[in-house]
N, C-alpha and C. Protein backbone atom coordinates (compact mmCIF):
# COMPACT_ATOMS: atom_id res chain seq x y z
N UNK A 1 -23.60 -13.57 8.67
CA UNK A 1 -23.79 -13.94 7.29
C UNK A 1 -22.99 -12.99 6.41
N UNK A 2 -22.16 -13.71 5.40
CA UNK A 2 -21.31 -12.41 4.73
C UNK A 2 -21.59 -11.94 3.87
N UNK A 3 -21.71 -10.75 3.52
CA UNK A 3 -22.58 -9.74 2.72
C UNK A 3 -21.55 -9.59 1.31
N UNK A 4 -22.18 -10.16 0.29
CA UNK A 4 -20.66 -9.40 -0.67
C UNK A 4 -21.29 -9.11 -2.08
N UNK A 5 -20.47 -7.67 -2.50
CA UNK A 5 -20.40 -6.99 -3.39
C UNK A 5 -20.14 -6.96 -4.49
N UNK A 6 -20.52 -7.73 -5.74
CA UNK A 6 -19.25 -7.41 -6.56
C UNK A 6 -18.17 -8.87 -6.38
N UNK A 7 -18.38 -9.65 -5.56
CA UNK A 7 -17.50 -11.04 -5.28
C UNK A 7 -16.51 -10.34 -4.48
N UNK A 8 -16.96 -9.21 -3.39
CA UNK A 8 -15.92 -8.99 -2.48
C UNK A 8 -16.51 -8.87 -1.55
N UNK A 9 -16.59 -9.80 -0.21
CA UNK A 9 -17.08 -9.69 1.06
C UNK A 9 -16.32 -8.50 1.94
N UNK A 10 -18.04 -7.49 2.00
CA UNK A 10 -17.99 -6.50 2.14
C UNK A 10 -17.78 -6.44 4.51
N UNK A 11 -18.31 -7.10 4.45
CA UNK A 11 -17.96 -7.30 5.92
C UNK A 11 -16.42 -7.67 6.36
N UNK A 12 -15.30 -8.30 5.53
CA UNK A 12 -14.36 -8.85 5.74
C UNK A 12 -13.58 -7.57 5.42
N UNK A 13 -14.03 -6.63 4.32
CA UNK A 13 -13.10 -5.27 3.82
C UNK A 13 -13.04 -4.67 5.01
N UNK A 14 -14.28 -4.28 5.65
CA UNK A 14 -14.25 -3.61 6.89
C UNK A 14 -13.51 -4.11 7.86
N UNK A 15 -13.57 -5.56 8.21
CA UNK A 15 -12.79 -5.47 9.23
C UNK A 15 -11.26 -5.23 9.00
N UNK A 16 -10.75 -5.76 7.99
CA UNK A 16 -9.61 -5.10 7.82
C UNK A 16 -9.53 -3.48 7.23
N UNK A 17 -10.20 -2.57 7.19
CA UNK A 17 -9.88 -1.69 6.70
C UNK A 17 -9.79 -0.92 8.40
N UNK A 18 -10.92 -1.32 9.61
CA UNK A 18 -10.67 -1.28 10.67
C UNK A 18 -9.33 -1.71 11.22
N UNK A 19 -8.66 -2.69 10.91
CA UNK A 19 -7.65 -3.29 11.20
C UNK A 19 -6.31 -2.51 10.60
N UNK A 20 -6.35 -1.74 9.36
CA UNK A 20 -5.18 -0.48 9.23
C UNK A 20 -5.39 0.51 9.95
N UNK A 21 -7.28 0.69 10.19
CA UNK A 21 -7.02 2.38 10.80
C UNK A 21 -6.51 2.11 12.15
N UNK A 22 -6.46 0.67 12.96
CA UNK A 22 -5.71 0.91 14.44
C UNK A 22 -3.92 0.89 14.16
N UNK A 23 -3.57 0.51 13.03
CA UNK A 23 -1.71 0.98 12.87
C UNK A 23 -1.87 1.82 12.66
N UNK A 24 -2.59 2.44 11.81
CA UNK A 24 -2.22 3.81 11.20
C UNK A 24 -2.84 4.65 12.24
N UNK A 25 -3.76 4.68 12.64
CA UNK A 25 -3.76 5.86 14.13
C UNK A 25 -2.92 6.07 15.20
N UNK A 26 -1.99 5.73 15.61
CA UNK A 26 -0.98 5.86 16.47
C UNK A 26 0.01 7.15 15.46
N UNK A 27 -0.33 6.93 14.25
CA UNK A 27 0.64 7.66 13.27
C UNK A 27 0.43 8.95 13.43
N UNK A 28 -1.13 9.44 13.40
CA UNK A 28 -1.57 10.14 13.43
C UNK A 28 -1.38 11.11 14.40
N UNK A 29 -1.25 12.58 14.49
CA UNK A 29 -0.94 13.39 15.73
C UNK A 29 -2.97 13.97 16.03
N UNK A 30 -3.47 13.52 17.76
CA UNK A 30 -4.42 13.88 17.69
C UNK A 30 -5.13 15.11 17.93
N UNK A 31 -4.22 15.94 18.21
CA UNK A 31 -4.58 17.31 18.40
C UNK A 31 -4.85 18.30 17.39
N UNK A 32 -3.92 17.93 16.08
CA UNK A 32 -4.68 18.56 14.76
C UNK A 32 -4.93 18.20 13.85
N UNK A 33 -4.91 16.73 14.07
CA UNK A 33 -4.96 15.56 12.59
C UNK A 33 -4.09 15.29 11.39
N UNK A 34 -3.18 16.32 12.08
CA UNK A 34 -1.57 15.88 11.13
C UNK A 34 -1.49 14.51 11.50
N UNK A 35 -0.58 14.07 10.12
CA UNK A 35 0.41 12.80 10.39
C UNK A 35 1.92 13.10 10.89
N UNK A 36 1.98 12.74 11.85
CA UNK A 36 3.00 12.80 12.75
C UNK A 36 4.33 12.55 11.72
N UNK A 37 5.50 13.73 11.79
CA UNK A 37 6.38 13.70 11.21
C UNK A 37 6.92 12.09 11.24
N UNK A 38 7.04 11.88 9.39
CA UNK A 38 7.85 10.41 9.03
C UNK A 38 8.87 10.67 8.36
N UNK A 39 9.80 9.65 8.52
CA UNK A 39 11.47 9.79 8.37
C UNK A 39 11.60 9.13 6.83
N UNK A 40 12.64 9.75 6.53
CA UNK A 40 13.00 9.18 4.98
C UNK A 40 13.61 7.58 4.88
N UNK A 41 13.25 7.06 6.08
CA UNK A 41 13.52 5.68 6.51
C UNK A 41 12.17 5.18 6.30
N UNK A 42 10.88 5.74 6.37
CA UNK A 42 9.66 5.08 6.25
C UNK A 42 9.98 5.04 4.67
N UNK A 43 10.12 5.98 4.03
CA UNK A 43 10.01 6.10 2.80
C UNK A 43 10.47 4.89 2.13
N UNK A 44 11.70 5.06 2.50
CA UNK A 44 13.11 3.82 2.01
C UNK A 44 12.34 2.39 2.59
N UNK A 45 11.63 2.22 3.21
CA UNK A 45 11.23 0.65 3.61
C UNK A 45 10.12 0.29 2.58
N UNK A 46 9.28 1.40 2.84
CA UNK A 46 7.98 1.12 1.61
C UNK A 46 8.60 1.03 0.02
N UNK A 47 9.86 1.53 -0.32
CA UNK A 47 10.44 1.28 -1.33
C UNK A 47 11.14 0.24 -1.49
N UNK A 48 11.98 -0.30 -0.95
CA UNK A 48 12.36 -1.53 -0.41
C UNK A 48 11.08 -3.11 -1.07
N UNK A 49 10.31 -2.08 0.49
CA UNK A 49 8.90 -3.51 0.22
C UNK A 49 8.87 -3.74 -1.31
N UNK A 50 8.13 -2.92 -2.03
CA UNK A 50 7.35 -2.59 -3.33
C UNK A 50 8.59 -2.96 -4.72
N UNK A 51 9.84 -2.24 -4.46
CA UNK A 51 10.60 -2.88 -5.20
C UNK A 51 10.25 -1.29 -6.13
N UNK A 52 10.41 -0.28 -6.06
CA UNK A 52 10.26 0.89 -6.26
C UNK A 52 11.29 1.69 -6.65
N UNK A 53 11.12 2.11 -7.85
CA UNK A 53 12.42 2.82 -8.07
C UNK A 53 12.47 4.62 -7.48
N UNK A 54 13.57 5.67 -7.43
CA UNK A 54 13.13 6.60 -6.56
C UNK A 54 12.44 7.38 -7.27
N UNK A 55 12.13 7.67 -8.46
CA UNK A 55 11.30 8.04 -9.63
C UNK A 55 9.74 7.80 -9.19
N UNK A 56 9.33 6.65 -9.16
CA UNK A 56 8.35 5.55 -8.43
C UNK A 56 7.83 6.05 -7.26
N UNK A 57 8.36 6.33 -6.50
CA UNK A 57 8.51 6.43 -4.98
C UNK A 57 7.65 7.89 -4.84
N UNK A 58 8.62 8.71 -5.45
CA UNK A 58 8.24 10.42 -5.86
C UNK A 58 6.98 10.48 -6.12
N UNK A 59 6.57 9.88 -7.37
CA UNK A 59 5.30 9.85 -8.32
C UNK A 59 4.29 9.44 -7.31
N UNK A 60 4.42 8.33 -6.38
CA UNK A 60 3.19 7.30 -5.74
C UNK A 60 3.05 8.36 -4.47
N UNK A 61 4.20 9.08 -3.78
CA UNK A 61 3.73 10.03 -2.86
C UNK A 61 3.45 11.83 -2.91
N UNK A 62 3.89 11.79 -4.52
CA UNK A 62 3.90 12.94 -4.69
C UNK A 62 4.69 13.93 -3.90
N UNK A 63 5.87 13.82 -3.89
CA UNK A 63 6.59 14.74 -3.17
C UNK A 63 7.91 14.99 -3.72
N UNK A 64 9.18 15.67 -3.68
CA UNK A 64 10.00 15.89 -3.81
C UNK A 64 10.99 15.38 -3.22
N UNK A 65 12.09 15.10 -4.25
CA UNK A 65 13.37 14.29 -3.77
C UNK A 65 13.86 14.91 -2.34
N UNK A 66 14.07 16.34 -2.26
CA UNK A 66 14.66 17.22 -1.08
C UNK A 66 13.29 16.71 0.24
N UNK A 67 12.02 16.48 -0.04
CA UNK A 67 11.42 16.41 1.24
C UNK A 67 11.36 14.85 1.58
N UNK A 68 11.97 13.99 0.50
CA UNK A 68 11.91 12.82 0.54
C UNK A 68 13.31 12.73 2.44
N UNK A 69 14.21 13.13 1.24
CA UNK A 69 15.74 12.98 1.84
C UNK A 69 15.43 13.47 3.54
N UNK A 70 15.01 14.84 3.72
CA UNK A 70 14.98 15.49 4.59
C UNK A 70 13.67 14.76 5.65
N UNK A 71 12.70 14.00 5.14
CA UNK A 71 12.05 12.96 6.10
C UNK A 71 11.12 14.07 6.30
N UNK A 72 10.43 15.02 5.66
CA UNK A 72 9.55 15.91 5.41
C UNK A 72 8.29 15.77 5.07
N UNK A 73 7.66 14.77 4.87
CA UNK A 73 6.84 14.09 4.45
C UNK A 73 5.44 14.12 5.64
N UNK A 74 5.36 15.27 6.28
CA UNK A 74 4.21 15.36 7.10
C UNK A 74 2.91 15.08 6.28
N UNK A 75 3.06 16.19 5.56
CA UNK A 75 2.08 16.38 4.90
C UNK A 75 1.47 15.02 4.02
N UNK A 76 2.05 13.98 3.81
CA UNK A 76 1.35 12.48 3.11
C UNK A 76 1.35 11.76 3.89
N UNK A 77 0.04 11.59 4.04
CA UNK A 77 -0.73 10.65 4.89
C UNK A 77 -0.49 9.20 4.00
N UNK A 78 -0.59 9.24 2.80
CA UNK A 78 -0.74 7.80 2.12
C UNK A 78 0.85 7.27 2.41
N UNK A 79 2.07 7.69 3.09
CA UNK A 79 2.80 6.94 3.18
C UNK A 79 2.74 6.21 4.63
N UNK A 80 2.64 6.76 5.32
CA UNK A 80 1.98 5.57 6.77
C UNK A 80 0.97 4.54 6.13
N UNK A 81 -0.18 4.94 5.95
CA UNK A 81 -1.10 3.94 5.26
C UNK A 81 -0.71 2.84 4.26
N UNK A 82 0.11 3.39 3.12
CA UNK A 82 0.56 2.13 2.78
C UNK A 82 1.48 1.37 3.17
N UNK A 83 2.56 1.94 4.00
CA UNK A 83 3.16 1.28 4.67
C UNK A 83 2.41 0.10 5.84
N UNK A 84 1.37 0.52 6.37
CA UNK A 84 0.09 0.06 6.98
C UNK A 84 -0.99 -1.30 6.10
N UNK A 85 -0.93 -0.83 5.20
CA UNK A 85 -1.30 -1.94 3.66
C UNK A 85 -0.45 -2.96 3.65
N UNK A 86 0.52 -2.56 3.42
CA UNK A 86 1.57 -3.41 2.97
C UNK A 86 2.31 -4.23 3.68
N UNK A 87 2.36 -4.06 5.26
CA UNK A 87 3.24 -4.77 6.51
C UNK A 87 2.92 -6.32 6.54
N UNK A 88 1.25 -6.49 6.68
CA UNK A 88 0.88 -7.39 7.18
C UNK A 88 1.32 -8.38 5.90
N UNK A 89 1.05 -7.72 4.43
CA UNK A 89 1.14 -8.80 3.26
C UNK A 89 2.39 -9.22 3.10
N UNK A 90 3.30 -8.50 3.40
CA UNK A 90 4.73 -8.15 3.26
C UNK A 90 5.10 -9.99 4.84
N UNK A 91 4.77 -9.90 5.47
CA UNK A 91 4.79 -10.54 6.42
C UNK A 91 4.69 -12.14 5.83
N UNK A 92 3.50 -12.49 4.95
CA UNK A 92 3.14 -13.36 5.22
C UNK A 92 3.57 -14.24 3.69
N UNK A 93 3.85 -13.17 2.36
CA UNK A 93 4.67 -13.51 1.18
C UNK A 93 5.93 -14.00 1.70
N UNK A 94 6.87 -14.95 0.66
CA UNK A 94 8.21 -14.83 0.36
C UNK A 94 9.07 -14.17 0.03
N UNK A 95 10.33 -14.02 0.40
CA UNK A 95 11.16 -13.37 -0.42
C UNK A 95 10.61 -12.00 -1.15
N UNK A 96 10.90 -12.04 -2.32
CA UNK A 96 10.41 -10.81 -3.13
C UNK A 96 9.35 -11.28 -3.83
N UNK A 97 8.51 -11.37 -3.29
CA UNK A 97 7.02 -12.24 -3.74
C UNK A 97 6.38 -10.84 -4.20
N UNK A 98 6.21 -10.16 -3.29
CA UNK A 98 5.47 -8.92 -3.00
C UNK A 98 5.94 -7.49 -4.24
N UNK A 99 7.28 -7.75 -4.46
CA UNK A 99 8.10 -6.62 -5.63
C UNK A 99 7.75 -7.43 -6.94
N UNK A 100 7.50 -8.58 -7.14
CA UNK A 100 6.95 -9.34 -8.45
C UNK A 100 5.63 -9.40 -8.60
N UNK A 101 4.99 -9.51 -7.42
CA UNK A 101 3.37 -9.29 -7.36
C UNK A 101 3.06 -7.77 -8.17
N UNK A 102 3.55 -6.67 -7.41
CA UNK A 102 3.25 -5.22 -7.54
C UNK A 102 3.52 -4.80 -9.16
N UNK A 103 4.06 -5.56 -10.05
CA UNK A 103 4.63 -5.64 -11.50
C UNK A 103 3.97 -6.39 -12.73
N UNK A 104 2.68 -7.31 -11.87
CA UNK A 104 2.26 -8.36 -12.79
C UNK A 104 0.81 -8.17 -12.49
N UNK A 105 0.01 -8.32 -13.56
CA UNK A 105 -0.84 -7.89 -14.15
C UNK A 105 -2.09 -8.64 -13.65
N UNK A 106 -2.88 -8.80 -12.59
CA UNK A 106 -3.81 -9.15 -12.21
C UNK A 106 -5.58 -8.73 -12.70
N UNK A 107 -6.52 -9.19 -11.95
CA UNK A 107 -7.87 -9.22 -12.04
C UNK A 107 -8.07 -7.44 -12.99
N UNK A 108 -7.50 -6.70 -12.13
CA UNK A 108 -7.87 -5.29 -12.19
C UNK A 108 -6.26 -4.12 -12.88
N UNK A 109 -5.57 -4.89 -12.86
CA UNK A 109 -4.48 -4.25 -13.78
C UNK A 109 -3.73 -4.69 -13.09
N UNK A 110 -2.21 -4.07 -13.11
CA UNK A 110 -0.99 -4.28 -12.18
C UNK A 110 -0.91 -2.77 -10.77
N UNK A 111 -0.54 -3.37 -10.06
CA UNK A 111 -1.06 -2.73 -8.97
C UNK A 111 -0.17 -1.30 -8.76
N UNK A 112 1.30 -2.01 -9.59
CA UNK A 112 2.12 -0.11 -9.85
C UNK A 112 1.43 0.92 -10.28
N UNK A 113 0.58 0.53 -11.33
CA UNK A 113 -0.04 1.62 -12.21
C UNK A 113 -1.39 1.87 -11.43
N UNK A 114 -1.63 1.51 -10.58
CA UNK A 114 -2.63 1.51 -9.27
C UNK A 114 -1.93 3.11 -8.43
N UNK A 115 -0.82 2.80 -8.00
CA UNK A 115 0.03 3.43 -7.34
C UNK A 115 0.25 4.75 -7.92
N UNK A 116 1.03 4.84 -9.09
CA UNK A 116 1.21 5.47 -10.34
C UNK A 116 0.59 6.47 -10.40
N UNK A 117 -0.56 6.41 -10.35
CA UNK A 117 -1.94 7.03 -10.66
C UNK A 117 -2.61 7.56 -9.75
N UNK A 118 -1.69 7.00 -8.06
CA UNK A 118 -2.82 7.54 -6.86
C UNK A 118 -3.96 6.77 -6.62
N UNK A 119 -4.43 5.90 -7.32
CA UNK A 119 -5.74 5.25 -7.17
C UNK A 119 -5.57 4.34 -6.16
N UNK A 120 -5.13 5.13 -4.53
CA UNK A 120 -4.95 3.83 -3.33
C UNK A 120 -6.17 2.80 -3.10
N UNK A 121 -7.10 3.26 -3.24
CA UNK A 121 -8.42 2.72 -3.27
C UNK A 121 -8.09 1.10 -4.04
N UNK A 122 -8.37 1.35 -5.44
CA UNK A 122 -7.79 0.10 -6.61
C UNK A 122 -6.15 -0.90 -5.71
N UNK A 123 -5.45 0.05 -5.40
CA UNK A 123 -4.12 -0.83 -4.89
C UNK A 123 -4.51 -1.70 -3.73
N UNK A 124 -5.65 -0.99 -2.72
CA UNK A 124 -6.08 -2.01 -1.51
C UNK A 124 -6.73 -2.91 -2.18
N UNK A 125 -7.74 -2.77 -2.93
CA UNK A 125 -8.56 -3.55 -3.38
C UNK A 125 -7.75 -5.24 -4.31
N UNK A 126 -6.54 -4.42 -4.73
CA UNK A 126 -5.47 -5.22 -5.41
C UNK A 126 -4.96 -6.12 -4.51
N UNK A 127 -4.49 -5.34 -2.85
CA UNK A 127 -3.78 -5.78 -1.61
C UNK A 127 -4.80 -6.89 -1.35
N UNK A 128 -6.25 -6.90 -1.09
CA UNK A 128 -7.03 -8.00 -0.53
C UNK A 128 -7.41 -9.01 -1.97
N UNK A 129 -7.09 -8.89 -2.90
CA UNK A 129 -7.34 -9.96 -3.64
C UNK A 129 -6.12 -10.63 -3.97
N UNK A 130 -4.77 -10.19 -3.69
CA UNK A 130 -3.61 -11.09 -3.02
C UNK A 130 -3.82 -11.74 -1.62
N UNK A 131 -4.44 -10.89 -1.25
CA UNK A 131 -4.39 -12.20 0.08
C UNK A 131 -5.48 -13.27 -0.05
N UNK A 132 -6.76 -12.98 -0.84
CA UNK A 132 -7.65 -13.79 -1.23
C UNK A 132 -7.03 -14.75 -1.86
N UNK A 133 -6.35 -14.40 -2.93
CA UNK A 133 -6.11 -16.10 -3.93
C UNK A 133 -4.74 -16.22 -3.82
N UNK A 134 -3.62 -15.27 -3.12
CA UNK A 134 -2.53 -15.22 -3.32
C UNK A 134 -1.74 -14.92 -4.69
N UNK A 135 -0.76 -15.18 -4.83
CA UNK A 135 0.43 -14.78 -5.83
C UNK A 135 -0.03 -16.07 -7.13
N UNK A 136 -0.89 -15.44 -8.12
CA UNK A 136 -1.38 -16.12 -9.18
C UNK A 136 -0.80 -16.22 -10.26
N UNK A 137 0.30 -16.74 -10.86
CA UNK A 137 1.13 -16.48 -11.94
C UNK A 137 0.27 -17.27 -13.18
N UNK A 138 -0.15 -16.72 -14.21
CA UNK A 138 -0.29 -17.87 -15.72
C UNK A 138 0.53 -17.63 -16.82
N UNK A 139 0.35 -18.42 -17.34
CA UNK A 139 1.05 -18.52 -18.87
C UNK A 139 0.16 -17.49 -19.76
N UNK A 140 1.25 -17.02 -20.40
CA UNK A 140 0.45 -15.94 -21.38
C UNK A 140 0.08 -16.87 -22.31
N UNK A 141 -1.22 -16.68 -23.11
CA UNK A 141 -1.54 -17.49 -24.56
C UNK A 141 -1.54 -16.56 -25.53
């Protein structure tokens, strides 16, 4: 029976939130709970995806252009993870569905300023109510 919160079935979050932590644990190194060194190629894809400028990119992982470049990025865990967020949706949108989605102004704001702000929490929550109703465009009045 599905349990839901708020108009968000709270049994369905879990299983997908179960369903990132098995990508994103392989990421993970298990001997000290580092995230296993990621390349400035992860970086560049999740920017890519999102449609991110490198300004953007900086701000949402908090890091520096030099540790960007240099693939230094041990220390942020939120870039596996959203890269982990973002694969499956990224998969199943069009084209640049997903870089026009991340820009336009939904239920709970626009999901950059989600990002922006660090509030990964709000951006998943953003991620499953795109896959709930999909890519919702209206007319402004």
């Amino acid at each position: 029976m599905p349990i839901s919160v708020g108009g968000v079935d709270v049994n369905r979050r879990s299983a997908r939130r179960s369903a990132r932590n098995a990508r994103v644990q392989p990421m993970l190194n298990q001997s000290d709970g580092t995230v296993a060194r990621m390349t400035s190629t992860a970086a560049a894809v999740l920017m890519q995806r999102l449609g991110l400028s490198d300004d953007e990119l900086l701000q949402v992982l908090g890091a520096d252009p030099l540790s960007v470049v240099a693939g230094d990025l041990g220390d942020k865990p939120q870039l596996p993870i959203l890269l982990a967020l973002t694969e499956e949706v990224a998969e199943r949108v069009q084209g640049d569905a997903l870089r026009r989605w991340v820009r336009t102004a939904g239920p709970a704001g626009r999901p950059i300023d989600h990002l922006l702000a660090r509030d990964y929490p709000a951006f998943e929550d953003a991620l499953a109510t795109l896959e709930a109703r999909g890519f919702v465009v209206r007319a402004r009045r």
